[in-house]
Protein backbone atom coordinates (compact mmCIF):
# COMPACT_ATOMS: atom_id res chain seq x y z
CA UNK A 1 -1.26 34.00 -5.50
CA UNK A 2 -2.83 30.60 -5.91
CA UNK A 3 -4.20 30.98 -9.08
CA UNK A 4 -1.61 30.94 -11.31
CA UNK A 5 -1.17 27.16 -10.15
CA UNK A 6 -4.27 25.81 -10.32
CA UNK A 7 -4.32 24.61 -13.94
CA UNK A 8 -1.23 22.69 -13.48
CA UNK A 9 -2.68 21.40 -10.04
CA UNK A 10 -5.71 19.71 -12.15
CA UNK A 11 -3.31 18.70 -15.37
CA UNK A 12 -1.70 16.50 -12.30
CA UNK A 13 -4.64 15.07 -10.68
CA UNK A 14 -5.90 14.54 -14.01
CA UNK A 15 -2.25 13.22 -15.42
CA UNK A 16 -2.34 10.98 -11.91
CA UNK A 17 -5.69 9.74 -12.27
CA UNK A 18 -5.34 8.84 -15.77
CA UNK A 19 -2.15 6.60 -14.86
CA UNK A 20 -4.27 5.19 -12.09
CA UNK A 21 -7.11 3.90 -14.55
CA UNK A 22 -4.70 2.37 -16.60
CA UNK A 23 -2.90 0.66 -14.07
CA UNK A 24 -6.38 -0.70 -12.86
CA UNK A 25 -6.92 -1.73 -16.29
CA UNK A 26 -3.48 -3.18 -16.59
CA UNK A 27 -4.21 -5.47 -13.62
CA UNK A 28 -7.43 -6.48 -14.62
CA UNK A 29 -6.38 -7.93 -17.79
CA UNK A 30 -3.52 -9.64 -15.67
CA UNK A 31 -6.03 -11.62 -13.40
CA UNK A 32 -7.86 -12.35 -16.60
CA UNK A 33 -4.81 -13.64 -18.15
CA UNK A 34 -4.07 -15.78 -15.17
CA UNK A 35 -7.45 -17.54 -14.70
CA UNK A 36 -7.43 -18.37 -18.44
């Protein structure tokens, strides 16, 4: 019954981590900005 699921459950994770990276990213280039 599980199965069907799965591919969307790693299209999230992926979809989530993604969003994560670029918020890291985003934040990054903030402190950057501010130091400058």
């Amino acid at each position: 019954m599980r199965n069907p699921s799965f591919p969307i459950e790693i299209a999230h994770r992926t979809e989530v981590g993604q969003l994560l990276g670029e918020l890291n990213e985003f934040r990054s280039f903030l402190a950057a900005w501010e130091v400058c």
